[in-house]
C-alpha atoms as a PDB file:
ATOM      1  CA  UNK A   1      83.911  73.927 118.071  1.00  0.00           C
ATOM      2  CA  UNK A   2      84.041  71.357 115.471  1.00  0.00           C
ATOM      3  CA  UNK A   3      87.194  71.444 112.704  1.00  0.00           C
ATOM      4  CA  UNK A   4      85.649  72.935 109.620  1.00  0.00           C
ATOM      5  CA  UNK A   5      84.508  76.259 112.020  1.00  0.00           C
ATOM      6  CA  UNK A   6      88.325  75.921 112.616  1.00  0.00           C
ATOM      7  CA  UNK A   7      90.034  75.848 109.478  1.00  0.00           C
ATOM      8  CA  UNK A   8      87.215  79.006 108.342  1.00  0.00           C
ATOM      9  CA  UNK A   9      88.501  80.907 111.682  1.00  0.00           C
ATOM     10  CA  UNK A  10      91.881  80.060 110.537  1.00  0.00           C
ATOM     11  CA  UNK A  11      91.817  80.884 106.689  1.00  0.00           C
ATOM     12  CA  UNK A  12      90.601  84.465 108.298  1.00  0.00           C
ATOM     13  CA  UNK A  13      92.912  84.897 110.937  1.00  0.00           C
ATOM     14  CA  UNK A  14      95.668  84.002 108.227  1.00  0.00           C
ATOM     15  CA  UNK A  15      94.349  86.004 105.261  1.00  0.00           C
ATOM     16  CA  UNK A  16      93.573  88.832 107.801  1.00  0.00           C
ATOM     17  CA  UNK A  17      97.356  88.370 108.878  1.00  0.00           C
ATOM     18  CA  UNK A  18      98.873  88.852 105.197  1.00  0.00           C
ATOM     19  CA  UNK A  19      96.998  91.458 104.567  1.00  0.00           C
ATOM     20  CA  UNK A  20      97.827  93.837 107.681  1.00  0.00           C
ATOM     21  CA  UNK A  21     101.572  92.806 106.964  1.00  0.00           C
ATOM     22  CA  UNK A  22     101.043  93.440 103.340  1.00  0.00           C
ATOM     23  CA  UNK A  23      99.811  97.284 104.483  1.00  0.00           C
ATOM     24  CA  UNK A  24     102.745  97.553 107.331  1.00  0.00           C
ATOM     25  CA  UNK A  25     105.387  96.580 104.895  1.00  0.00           C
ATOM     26  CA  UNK A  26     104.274  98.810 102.120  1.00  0.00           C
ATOM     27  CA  UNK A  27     104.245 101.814 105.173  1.00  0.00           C
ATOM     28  CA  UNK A  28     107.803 100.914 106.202  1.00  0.00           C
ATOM     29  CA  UNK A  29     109.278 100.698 102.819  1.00  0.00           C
ATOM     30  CA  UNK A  30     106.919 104.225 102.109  1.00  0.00           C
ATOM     31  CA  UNK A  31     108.590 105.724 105.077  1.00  0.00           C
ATOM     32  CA  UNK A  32     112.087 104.341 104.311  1.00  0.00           C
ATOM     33  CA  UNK A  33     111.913 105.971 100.576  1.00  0.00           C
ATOM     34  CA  UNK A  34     110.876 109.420 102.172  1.00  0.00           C
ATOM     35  CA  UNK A  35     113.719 109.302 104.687  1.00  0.00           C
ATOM     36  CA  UNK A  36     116.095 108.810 101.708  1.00  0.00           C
ATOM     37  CA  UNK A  37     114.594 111.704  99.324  1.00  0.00           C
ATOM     38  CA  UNK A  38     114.607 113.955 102.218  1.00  0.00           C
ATOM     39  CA  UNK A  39     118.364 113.064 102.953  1.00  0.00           C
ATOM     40  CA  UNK A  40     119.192 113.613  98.877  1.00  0.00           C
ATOM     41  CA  UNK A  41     116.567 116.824  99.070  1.00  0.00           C
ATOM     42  CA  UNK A  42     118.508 118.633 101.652  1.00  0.00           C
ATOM     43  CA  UNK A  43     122.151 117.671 100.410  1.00  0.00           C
ATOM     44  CA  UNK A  44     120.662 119.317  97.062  1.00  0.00           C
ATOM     45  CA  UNK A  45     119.439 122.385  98.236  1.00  0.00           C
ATOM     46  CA  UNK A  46     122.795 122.774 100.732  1.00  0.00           C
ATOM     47  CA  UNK A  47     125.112 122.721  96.934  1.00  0.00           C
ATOM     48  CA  UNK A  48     122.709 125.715  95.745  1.00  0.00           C
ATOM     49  CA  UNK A  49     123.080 127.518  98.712  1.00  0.00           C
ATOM     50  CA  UNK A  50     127.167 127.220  98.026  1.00  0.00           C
ATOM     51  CA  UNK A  51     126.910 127.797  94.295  1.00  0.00           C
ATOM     52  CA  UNK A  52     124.039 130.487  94.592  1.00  0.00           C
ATOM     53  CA  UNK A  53     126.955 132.269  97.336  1.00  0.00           C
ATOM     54  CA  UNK A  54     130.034 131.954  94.382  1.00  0.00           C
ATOM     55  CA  UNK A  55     128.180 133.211  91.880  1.00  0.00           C
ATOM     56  CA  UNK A  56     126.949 136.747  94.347  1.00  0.00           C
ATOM     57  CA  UNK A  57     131.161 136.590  95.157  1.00  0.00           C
ATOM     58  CA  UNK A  58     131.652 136.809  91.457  1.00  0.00           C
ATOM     59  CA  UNK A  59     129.060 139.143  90.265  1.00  0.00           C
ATOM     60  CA  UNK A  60     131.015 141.949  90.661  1.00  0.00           C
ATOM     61  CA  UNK A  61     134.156 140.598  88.355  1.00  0.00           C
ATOM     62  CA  UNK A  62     132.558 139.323  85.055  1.00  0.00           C
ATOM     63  CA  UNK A  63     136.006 139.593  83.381  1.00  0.00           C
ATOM     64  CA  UNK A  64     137.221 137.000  80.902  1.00  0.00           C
ATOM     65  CA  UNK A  65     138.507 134.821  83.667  1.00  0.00           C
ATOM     66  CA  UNK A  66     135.373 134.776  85.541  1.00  0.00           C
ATOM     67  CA  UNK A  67     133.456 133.888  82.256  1.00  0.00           C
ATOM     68  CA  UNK A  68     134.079 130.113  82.820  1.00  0.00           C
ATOM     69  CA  UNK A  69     133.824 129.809  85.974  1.00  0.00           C
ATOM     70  CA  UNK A  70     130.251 131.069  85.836  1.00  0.00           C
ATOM     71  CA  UNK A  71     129.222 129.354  83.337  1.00  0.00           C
ATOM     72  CA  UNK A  72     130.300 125.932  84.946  1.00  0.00           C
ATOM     73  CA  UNK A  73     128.668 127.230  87.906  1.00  0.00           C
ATOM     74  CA  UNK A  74     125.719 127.832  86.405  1.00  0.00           C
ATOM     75  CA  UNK A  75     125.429 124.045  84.830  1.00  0.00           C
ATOM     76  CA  UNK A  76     126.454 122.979  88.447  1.00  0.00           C
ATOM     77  CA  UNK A  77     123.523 124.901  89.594  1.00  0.00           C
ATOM     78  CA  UNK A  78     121.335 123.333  86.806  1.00  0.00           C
ATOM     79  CA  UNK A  79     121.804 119.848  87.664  1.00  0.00           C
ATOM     80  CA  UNK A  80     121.102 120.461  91.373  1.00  0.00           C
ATOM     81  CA  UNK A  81     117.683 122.348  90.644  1.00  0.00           C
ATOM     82  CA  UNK A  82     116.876 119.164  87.928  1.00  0.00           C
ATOM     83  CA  UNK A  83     118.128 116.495  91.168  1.00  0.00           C
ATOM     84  CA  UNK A  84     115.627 118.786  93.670  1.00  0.00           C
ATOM     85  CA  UNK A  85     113.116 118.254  91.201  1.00  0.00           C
ATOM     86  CA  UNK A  86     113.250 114.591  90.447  1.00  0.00           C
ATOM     87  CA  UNK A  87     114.137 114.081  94.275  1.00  0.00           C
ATOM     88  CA  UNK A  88     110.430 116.106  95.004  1.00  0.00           C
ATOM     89  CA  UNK A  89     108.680 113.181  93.460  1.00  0.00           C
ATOM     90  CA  UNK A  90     108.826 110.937  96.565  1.00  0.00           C
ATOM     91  CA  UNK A  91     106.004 112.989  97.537  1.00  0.00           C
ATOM     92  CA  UNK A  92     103.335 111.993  94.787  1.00  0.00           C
ATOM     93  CA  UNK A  93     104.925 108.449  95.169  1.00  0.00           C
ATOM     94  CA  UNK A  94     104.213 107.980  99.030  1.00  0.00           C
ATOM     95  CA  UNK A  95     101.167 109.857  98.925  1.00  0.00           C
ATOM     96  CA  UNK A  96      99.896 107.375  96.750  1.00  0.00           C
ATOM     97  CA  UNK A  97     101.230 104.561  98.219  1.00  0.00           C
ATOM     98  CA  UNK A  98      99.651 105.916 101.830  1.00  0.00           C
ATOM     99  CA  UNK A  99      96.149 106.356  99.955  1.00  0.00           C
ATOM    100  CA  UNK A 100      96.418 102.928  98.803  1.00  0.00           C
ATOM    101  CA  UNK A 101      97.369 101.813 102.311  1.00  0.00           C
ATOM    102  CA  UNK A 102      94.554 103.702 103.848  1.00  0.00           C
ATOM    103  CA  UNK A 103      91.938 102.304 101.214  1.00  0.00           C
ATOM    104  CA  UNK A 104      92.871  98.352 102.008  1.00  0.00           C
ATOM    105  CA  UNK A 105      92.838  98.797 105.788  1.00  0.00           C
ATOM    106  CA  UNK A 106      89.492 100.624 104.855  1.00  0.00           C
ATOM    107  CA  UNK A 107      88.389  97.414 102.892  1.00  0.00           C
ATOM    108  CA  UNK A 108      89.820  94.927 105.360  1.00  0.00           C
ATOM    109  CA  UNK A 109      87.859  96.310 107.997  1.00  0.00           C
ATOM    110  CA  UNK A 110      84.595  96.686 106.503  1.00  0.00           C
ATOM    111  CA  UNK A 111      84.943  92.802 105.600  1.00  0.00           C
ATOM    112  CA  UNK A 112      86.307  91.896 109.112  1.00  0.00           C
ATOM    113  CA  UNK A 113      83.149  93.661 110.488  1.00  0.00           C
ATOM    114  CA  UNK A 114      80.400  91.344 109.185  1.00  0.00           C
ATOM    115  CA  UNK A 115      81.117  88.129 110.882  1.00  0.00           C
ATOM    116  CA  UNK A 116      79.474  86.216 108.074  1.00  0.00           C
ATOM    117  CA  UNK A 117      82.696  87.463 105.924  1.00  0.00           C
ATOM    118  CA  UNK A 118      84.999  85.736 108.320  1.00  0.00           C
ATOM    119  CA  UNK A 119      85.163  82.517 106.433  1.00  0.00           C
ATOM    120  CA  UNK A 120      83.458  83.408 102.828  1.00  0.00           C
ATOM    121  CA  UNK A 121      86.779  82.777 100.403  1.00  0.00           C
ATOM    122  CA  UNK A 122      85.677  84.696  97.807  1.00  0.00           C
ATOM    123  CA  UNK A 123      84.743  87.577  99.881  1.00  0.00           C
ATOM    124  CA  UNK A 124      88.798  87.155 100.758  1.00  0.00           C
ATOM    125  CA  UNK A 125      89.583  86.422  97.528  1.00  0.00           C
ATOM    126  CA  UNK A 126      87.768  89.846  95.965  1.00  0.00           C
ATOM    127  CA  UNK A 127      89.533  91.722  98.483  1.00  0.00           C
ATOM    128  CA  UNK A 128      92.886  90.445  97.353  1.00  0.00           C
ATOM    129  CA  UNK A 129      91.907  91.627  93.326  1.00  0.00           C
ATOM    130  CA  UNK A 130      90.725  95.114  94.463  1.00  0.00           C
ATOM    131  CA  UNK A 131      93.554  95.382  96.172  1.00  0.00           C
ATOM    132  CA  UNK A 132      96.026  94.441  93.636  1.00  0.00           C
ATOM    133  CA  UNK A 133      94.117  96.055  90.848  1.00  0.00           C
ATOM    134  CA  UNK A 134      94.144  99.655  92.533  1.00  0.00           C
ATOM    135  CA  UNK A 135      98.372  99.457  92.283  1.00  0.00           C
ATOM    136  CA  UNK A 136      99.722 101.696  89.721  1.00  0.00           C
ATOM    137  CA  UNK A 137     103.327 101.282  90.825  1.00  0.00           C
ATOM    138  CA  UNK A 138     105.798  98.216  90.084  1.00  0.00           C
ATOM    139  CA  UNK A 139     106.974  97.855  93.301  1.00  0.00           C
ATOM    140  CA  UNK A 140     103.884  98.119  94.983  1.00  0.00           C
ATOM    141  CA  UNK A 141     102.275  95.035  92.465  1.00  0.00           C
ATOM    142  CA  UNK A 142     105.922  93.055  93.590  1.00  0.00           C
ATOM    143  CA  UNK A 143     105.546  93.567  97.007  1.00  0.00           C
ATOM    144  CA  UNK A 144     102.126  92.526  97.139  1.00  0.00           C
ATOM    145  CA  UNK A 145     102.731  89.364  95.407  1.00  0.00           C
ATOM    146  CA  UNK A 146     105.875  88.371  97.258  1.00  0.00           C
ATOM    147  CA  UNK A 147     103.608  88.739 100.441  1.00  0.00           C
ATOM    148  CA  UNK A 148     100.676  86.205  99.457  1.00  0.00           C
ATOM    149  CA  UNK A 149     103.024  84.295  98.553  1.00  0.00           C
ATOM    150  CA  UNK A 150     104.195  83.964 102.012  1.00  0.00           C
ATOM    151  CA  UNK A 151     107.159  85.942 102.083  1.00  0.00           C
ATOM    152  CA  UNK A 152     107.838  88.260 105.586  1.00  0.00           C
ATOM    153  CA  UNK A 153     107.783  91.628 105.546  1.00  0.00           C
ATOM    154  CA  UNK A 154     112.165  91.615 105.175  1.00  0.00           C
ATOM    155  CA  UNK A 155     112.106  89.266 102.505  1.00  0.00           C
ATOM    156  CA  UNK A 156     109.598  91.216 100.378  1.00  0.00           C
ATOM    157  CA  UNK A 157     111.552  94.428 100.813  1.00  0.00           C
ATOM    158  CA  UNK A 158     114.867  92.549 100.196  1.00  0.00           C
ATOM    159  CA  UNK A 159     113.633  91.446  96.650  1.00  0.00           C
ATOM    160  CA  UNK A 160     111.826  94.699  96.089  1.00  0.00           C
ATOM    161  CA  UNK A 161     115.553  96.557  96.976  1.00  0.00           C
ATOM    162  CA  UNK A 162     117.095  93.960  94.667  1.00  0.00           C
ATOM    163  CA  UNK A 163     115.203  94.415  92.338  1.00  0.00           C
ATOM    164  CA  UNK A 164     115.369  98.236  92.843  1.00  0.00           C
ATOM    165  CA  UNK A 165     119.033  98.272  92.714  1.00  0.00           C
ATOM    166  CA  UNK A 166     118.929  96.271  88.894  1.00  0.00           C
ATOM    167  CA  UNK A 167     117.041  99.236  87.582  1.00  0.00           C
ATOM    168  CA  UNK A 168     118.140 103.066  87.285  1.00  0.00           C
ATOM    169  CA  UNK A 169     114.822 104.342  85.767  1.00  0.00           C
ATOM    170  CA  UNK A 170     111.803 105.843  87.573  1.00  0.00           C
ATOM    171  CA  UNK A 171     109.287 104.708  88.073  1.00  0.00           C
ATOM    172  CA  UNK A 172     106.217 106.232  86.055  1.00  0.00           C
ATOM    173  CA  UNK A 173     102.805 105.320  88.123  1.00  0.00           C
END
């Protein structure tokens, strides 16, 4: 095989490579999130199990003493119900970043199937746009970056976590 079939196997063996780490990074760091909601979902729900049982012990004695107690119970039982809430939203937020997952393995395939892709750069290149274009999210648009630019899959979730950890909003998508 002469050297330019080489370098076009190679540009497709190493664009193919970014791309499936691109897709199993953006799983892991999907999964990882979940794991963490889930954890902060069921600590949640445990305090208004406790604070649902104090208020039933207290129903009975509404007296003047009892008043605040309640009433900070109630707030307590609030702000859990408003953390459930916010902590619920993993769900639309993985479930996107799965669909987008599922569409680029769906588009890397269909371009690895057709042999005459294999080495057509802006084939490659197109595939890279779509996929970049269909992110919503942030993170997903700094992960993706941070892997064509050649970072592993640690390094691009070490930046994306740094970053994470600089900024206490959510993340609208």
């Amino acid at each position: 095989m002469d050297q330019t079939k080489l370098d076009e196997l190679f540009c497709f063996r190493q664009e193919s490579g970014r791309l499936l780490l691109l897709c199993m990074t953006q799983l892991s760091l999907s999964l990882n999130q979940s794991d963490s909601s889930m954890a902060s979902l069921t600590h949640v729900f445990q305090n208004l199990v406790q604070v649902c049982s104090q208020l039933e012990d207290m129903q009975g004695d509404l007296s003047e003493k009892n008043r605040p107690k309640i009433e900070n119970l109630h707030q307590e039982l609030q702000h859990n119900v408003n953390d459930g809430i916010v902590a619920f939203q993993f769900y639309d937020r993985l479930s996107q970043q799965l669909s987008h997952i599922q569409t680029s393995l769906d588009q890397l395939s269909e371009l690895i199937q057709d042999s005459n892709n294999l080495a057509d750069k802006e084939k490659w290149l197109s595939l890279r746009d779509h996929i970049c274009s269909s992110y919503s999210m942030e993170s997903e648009h700094l992960i993706f970056k941070s892997i064509m630019d050649g970072m592993s899959a640690d390094e691009a979730m070490s930046l994306y976590y740094e970053q994470e950890t600089k900024q206490d909003d959510i993340e609208l998508f």
